[in-house]
PDB file of N, CA and C in Angstrom:
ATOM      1  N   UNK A   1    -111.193-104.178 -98.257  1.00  0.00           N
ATOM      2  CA  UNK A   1    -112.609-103.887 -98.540  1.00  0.00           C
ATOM      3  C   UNK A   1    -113.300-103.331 -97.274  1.00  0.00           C
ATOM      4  N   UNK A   2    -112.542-103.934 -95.782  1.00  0.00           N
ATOM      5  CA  UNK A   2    -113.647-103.232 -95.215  1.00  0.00           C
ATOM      6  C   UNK A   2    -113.032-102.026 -94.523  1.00  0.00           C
ATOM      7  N   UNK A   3    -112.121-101.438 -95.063  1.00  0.00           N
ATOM      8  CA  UNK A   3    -111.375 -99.887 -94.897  1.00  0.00           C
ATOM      9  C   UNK A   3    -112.421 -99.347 -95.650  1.00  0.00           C
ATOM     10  N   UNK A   4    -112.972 -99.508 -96.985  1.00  0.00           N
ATOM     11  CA  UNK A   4    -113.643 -98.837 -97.798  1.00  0.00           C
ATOM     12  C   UNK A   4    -115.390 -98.508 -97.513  1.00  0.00           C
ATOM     13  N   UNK A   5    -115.452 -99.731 -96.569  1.00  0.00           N
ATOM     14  CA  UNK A   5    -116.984 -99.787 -96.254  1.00  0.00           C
ATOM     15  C   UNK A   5    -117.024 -98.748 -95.084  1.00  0.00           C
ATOM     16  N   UNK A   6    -115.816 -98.620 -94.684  1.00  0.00           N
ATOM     17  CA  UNK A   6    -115.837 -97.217 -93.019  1.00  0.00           C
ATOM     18  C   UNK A   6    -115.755 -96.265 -93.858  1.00  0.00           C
ATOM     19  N   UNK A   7    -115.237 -95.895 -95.021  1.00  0.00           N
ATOM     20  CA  UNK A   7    -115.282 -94.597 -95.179  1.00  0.00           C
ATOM     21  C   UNK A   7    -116.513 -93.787 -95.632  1.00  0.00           C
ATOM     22  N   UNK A   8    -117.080 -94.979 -96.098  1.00  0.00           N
ATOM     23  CA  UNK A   8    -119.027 -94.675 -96.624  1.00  0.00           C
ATOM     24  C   UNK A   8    -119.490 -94.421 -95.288  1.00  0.00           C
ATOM     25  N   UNK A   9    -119.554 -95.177 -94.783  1.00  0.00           N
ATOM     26  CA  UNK A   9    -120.650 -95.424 -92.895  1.00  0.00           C
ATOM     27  C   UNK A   9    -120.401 -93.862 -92.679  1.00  0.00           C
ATOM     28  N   UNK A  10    -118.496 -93.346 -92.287  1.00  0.00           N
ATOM     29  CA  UNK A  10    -117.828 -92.253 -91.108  1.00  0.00           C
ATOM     30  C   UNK A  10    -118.806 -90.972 -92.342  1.00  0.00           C
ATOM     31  N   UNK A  11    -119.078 -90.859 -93.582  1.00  0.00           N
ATOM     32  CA  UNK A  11    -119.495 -89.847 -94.184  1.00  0.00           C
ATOM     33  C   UNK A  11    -121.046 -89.657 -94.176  1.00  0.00           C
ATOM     34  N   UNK A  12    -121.630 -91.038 -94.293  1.00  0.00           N
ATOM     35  CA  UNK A  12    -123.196 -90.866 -94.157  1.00  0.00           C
ATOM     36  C   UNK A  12    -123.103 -90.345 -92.602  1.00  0.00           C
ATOM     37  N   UNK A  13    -123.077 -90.606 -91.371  1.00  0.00           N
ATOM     38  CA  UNK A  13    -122.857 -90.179 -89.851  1.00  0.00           C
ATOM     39  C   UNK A  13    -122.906 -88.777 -90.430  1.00  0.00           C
ATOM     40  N   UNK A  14    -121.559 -87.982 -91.172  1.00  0.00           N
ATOM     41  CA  UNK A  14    -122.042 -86.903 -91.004  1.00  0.00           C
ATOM     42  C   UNK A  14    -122.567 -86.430 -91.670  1.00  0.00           C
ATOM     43  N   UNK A  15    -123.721 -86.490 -92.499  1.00  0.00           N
ATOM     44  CA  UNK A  15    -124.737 -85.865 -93.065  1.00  0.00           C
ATOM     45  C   UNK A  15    -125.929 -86.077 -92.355  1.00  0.00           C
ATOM     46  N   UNK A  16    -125.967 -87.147 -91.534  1.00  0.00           N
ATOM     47  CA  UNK A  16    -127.215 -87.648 -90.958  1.00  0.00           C
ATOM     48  C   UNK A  16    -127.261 -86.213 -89.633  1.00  0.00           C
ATOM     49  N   UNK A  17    -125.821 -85.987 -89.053  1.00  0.00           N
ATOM     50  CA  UNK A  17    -125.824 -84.831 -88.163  1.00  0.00           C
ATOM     51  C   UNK A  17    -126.282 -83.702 -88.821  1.00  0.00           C
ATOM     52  N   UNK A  18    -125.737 -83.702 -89.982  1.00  0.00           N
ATOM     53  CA  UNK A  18    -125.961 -82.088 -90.259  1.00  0.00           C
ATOM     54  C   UNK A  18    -127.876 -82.225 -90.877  1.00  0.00           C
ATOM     55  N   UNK A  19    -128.274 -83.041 -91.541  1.00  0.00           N
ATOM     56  CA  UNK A  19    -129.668 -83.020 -91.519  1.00  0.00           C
ATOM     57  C   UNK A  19    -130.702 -83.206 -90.292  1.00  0.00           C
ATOM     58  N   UNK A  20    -130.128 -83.266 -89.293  1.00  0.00           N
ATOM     59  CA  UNK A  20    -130.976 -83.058 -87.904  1.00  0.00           C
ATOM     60  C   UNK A  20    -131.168 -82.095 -87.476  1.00  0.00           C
ATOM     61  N   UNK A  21    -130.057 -80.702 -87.367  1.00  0.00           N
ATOM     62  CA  UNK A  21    -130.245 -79.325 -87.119  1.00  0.00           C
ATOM     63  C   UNK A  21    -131.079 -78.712 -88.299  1.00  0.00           C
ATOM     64  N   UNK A  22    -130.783 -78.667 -89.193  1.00  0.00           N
ATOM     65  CA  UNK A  22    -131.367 -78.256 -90.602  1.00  0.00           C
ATOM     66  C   UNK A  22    -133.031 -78.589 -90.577  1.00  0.00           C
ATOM     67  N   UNK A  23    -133.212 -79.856 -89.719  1.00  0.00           N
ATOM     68  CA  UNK A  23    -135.000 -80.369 -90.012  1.00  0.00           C
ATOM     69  C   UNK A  23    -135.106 -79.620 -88.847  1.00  0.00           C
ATOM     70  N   UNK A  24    -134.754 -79.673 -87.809  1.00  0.00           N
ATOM     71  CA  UNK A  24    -135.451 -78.853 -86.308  1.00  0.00           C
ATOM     72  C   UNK A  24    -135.461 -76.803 -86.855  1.00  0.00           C
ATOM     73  N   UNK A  25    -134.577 -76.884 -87.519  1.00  0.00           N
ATOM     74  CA  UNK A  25    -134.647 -75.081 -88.209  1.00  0.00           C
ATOM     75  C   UNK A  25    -135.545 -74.547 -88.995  1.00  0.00           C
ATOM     76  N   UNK A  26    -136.047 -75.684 -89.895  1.00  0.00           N
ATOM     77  CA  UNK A  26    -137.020 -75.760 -90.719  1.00  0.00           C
ATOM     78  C   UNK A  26    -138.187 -76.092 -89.702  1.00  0.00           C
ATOM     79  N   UNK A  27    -138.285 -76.130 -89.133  1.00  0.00           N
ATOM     80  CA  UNK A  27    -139.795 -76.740 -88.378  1.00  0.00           C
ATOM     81  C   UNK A  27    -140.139 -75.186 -87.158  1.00  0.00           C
ATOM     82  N   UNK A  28    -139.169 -74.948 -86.650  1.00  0.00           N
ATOM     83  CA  UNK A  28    -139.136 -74.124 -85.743  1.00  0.00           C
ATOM     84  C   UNK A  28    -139.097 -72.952 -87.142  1.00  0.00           C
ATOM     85  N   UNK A  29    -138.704 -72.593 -87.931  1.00  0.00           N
ATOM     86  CA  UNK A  29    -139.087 -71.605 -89.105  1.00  0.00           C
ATOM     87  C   UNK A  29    -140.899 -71.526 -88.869  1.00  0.00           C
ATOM     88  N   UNK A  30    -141.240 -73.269 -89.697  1.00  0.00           N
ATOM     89  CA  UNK A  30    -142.606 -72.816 -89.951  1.00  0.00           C
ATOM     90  C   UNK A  30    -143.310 -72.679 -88.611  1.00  0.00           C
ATOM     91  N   UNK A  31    -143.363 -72.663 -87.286  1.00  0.00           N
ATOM     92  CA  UNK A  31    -143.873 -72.504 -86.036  1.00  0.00           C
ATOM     93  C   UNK A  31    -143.790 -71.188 -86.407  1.00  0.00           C
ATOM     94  N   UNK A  32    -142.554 -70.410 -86.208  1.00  0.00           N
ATOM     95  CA  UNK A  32    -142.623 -68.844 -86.441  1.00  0.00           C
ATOM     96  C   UNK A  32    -143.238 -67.922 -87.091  1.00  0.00           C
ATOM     97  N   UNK A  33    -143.232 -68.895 -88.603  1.00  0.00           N
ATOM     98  CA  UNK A  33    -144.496 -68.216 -89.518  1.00  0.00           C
ATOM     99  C   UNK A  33    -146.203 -68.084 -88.928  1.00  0.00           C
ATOM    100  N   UNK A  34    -145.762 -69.710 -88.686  1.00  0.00           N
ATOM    101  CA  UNK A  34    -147.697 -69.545 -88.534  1.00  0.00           C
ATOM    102  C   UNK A  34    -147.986 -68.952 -86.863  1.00  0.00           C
ATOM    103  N   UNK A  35    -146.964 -68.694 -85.604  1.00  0.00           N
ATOM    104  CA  UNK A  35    -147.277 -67.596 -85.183  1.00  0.00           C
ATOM    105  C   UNK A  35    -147.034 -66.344 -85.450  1.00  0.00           C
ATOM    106  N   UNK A  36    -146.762 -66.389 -86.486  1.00  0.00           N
ATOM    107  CA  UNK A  36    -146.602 -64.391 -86.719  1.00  0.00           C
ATOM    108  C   UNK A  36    -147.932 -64.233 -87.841  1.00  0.00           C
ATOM    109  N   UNK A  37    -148.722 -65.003 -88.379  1.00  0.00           N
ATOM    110  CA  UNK A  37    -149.581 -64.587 -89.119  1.00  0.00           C
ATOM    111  C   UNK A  37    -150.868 -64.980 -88.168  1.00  0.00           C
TER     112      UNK A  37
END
């Protein structure tokens, strides 16, 4: 059981990485917008 509980944890880790670049891209997007208008 707790082989099964690492394989949940090691997969959330990497989504939690990949939604950190993705929110700073999106934010630095809308900066860009609202200086270009």
């Amino acid at each position: 059981m707790n082989s099964s509980s690492q394989t949940p944890g090691r997969g959330q880790q990497s989504s939690g990485q990949k939604t950190i670049p993705l929110a700073a891209s999106y934010k630095l997007r809308t900066l860009y917008i609202l200086l270009n208008v």
